[in-house]
N, C-alpha and C. Protein backbone atom coordinates (compact mmCIF):
# COMPACT_ATOMS: atom_id res chain seq x y z
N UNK A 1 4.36 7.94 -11.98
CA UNK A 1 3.97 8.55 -10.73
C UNK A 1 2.82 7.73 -10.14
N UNK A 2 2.65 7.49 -9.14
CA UNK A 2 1.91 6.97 -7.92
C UNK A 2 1.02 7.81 -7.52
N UNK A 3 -0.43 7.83 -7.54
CA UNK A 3 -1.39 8.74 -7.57
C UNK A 3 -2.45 7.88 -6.52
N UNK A 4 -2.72 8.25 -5.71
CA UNK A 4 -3.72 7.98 -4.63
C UNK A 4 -5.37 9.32 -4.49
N UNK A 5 -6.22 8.86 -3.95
CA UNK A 5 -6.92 9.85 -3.69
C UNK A 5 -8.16 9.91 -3.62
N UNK A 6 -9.14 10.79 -3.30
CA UNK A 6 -10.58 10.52 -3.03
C UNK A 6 -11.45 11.70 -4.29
N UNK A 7 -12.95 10.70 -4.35
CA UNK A 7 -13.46 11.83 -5.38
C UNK A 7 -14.80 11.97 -4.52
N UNK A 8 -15.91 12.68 -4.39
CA UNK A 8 -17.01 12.84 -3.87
C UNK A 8 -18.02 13.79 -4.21
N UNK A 9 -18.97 13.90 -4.03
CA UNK A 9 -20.17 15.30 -4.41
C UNK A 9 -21.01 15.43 -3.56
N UNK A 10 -21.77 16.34 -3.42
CA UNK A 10 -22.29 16.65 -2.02
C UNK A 10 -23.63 15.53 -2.43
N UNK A 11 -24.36 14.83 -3.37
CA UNK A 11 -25.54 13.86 -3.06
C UNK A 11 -25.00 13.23 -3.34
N UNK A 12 -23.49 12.52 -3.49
CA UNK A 12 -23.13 11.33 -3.51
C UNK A 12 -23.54 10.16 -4.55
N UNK A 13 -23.73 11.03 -5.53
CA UNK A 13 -24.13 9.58 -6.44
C UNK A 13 -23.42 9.85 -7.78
N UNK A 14 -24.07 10.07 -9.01
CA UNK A 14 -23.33 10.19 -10.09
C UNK A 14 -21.89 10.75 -10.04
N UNK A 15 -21.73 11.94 -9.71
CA UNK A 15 -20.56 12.32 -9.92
C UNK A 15 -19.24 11.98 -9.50
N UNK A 16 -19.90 11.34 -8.09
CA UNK A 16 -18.69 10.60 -7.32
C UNK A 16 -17.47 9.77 -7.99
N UNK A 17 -18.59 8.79 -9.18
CA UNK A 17 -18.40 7.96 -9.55
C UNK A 17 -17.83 8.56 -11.02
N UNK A 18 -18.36 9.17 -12.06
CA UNK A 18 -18.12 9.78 -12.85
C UNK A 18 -16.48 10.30 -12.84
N UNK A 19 -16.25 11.31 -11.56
CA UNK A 19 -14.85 11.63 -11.47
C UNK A 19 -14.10 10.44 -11.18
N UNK A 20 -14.04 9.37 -10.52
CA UNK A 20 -13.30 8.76 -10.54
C UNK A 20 -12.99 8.12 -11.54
N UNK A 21 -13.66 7.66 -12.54
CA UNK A 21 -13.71 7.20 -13.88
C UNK A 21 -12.88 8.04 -14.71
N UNK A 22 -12.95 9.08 -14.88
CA UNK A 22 -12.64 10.24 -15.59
C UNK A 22 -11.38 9.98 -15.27
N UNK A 23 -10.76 10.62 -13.75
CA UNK A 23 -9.66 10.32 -13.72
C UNK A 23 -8.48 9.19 -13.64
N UNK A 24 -8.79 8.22 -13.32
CA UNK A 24 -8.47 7.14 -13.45
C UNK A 24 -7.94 6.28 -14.99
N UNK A 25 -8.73 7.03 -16.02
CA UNK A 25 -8.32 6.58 -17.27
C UNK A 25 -7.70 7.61 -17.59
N UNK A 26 -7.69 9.07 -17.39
CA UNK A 26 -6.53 10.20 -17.87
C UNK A 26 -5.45 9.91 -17.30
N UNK A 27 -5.27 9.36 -16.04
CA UNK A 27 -4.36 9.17 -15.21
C UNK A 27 -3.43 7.83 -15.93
N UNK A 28 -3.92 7.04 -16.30
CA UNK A 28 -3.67 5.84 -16.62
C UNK A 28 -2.71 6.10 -18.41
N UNK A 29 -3.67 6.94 -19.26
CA UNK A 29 -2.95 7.34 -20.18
C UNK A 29 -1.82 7.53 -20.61
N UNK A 30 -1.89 8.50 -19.39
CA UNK A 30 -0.52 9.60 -18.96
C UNK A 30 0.64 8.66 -18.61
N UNK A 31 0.26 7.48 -18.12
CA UNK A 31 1.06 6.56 -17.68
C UNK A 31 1.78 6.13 -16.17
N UNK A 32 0.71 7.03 -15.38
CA UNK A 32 0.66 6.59 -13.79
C UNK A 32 -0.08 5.87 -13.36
N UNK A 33 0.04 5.25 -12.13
CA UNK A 33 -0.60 4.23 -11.36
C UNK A 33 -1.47 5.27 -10.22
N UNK A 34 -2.76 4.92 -10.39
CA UNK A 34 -3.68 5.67 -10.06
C UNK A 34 -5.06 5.13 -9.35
N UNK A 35 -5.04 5.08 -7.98
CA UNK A 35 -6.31 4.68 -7.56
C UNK A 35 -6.82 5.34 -6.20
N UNK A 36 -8.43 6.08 -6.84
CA UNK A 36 -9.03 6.70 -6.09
C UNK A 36 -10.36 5.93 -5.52
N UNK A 37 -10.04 6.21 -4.13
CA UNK A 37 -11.37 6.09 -3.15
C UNK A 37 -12.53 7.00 -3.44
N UNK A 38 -13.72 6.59 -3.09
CA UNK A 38 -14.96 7.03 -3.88
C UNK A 38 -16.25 7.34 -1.92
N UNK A 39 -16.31 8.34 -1.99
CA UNK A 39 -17.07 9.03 -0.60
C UNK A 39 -18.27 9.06 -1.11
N UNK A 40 -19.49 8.15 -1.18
CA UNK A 40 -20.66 8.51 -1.54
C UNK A 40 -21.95 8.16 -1.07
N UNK A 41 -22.80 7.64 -1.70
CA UNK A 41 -24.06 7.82 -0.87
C UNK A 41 -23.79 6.25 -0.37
N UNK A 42 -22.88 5.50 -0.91
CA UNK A 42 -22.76 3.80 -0.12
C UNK A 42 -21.56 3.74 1.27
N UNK A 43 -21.29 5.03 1.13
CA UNK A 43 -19.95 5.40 1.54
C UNK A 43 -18.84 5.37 1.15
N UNK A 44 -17.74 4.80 2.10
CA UNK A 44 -16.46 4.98 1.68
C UNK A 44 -16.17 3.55 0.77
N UNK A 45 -16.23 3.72 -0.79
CA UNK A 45 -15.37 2.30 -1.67
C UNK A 45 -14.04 2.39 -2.10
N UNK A 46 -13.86 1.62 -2.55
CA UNK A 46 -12.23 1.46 -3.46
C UNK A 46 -11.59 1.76 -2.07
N UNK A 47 -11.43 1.55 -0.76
CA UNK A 47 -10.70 2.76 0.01
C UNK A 47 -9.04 2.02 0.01
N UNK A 48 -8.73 3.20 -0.14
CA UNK A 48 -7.34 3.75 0.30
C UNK A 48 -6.43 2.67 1.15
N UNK A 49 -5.67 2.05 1.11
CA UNK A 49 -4.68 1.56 2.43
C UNK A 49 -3.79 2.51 2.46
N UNK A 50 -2.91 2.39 4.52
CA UNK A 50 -2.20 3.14 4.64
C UNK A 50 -0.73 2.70 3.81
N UNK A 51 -0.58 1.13 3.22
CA UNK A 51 0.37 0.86 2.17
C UNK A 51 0.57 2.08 1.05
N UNK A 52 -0.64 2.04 0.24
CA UNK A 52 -0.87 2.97 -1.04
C UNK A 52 -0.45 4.38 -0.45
N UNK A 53 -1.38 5.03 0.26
CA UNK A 53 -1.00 6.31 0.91
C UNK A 53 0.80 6.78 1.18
N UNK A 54 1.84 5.65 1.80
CA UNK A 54 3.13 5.63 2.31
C UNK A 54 4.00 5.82 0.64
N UNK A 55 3.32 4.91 0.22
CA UNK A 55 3.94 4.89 -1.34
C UNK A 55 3.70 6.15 -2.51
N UNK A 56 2.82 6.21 -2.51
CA UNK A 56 1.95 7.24 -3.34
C UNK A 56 3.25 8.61 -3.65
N UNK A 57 2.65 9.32 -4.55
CA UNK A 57 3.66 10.56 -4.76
C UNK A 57 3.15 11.95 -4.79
N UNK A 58 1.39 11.37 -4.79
CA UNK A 58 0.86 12.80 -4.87
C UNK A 58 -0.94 12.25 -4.37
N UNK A 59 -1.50 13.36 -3.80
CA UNK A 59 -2.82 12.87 -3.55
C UNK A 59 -3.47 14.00 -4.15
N UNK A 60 -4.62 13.25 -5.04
CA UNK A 60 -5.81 14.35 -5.44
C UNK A 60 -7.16 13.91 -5.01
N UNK A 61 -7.40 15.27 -4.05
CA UNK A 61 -9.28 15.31 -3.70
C UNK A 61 -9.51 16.37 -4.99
N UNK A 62 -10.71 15.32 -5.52
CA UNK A 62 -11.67 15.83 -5.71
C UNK A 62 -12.84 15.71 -5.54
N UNK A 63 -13.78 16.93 -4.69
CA UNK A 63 -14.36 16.78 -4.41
C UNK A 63 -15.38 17.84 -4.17
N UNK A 64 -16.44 18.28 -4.00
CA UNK A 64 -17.56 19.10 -3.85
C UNK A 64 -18.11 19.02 -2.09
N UNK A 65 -17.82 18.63 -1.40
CA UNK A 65 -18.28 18.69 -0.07
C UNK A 65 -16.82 17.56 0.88
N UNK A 66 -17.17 17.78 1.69
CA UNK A 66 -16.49 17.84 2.97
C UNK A 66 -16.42 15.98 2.78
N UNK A 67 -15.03 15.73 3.13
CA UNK A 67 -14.41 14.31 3.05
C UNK A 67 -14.03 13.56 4.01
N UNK A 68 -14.13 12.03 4.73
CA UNK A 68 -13.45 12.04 6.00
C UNK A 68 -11.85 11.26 5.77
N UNK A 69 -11.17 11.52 6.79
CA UNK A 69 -9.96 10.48 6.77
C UNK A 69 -8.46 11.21 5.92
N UNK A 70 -9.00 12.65 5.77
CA UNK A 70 -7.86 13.55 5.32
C UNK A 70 -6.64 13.38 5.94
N UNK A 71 -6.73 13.35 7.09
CA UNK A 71 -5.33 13.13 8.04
C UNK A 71 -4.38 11.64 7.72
N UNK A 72 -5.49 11.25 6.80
CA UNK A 72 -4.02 10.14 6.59
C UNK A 72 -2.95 10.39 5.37
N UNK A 73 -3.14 11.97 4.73
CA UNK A 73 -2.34 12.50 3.76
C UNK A 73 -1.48 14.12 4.24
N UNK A 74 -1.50 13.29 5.98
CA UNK A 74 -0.49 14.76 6.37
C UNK A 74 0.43 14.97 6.00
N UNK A 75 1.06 14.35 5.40
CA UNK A 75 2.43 14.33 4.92
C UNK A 75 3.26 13.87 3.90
N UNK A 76 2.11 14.65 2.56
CA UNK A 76 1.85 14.49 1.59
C UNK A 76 1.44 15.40 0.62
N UNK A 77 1.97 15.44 -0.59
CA UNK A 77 1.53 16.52 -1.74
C UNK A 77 0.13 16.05 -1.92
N UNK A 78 -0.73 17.25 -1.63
CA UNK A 78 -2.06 17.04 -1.84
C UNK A 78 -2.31 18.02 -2.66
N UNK A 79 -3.20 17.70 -3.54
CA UNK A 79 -3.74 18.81 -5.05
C UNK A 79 -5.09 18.40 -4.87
N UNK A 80 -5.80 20.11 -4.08
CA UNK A 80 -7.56 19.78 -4.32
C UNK A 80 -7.91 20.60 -5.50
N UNK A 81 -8.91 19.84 -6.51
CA UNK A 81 -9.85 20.27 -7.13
C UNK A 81 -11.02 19.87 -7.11
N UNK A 82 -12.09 20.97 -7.78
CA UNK A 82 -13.45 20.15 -7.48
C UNK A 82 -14.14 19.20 -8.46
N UNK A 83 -15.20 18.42 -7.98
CA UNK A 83 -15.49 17.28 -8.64
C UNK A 83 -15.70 17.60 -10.08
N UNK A 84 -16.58 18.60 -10.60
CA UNK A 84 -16.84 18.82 -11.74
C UNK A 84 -16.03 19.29 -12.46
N UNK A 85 -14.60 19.89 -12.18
CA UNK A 85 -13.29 19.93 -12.68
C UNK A 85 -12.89 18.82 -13.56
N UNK A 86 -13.06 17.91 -12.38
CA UNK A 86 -12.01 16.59 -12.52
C UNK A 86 -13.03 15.85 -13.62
N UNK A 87 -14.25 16.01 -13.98
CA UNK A 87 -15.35 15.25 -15.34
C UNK A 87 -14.87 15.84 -16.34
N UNK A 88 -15.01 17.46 -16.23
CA UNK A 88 -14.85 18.19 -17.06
C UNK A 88 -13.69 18.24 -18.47
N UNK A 89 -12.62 18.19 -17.59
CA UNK A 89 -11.30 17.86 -18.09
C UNK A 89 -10.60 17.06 -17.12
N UNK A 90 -10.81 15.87 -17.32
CA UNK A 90 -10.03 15.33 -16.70
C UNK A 90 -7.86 15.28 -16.23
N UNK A 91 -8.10 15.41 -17.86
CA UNK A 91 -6.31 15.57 -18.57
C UNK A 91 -5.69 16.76 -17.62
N UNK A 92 -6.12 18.04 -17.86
CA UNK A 92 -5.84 19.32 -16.66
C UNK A 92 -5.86 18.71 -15.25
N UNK A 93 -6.58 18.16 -15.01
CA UNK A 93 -6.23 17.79 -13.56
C UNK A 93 -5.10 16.56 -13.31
N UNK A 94 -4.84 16.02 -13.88
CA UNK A 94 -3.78 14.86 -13.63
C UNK A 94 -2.57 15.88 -14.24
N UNK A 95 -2.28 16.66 -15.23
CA UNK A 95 -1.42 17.73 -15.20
C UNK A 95 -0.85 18.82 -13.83
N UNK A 96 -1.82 18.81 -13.55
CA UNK A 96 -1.89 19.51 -12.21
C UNK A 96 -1.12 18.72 -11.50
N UNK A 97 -1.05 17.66 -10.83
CA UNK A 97 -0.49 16.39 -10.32
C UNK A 97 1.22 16.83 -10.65
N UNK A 98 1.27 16.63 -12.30
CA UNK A 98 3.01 16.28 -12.10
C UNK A 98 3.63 17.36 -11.71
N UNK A 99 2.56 18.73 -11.89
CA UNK A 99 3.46 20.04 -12.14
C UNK A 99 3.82 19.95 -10.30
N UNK A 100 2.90 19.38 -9.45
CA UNK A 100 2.51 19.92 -7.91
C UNK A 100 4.11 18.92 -7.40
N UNK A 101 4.57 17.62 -8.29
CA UNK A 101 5.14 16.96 -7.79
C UNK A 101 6.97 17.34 -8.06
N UNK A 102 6.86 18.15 -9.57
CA UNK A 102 8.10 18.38 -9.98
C UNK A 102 9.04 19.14 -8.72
């Protein structure tokens, strides 16, 4: 599975980064291709193309505050959870993913 998506926290620093880490190697485990954009205090990194987005099979925000550039996943399985979810247990949230896609 093809996994696109953004992670963020409302001060933009550790956790931003933390969830994406987190998920990115559960994701990877599991044996999907997985790369999330990162909303933080440098702004927008890793970002997204509308290539990846067209391809993709599922999008996960996670995130703790308000994200920009949502509209480029109108038309798209989107699965939000929040940032400290996605540290927490990472594995549950990329589960979440296949069940949203089956």
């Amino acid at each position: 599975m093809k996994i696109v998506g953004i992670t963020a926290c409302p001060t933009g620093i550790a956790h931003t980064y933390m969830a994406q880490e987190a998920l990115e190697e559960a994701g990877r485990k599991r044996g999907h291709e997985i790369k999330l954009e990162t909303q933080g205090a440098m702004g927008a990194e890793n970002e997204i193309t509308e290539d990846e987005v067209e391809t993709a099979d599922v999008v996960l925000i996670a995130v703790g505050c308000a994200v920009e550039g949502m509209e480029r996943f109108e038309d798209k399985i989107v699965v939000e959870i929040d940032v400290a979810d996605a540290i927490k247990n990472p594995q549950a949230a990329i589960m979440k993913l296949e069940e949203a896609v089956k």
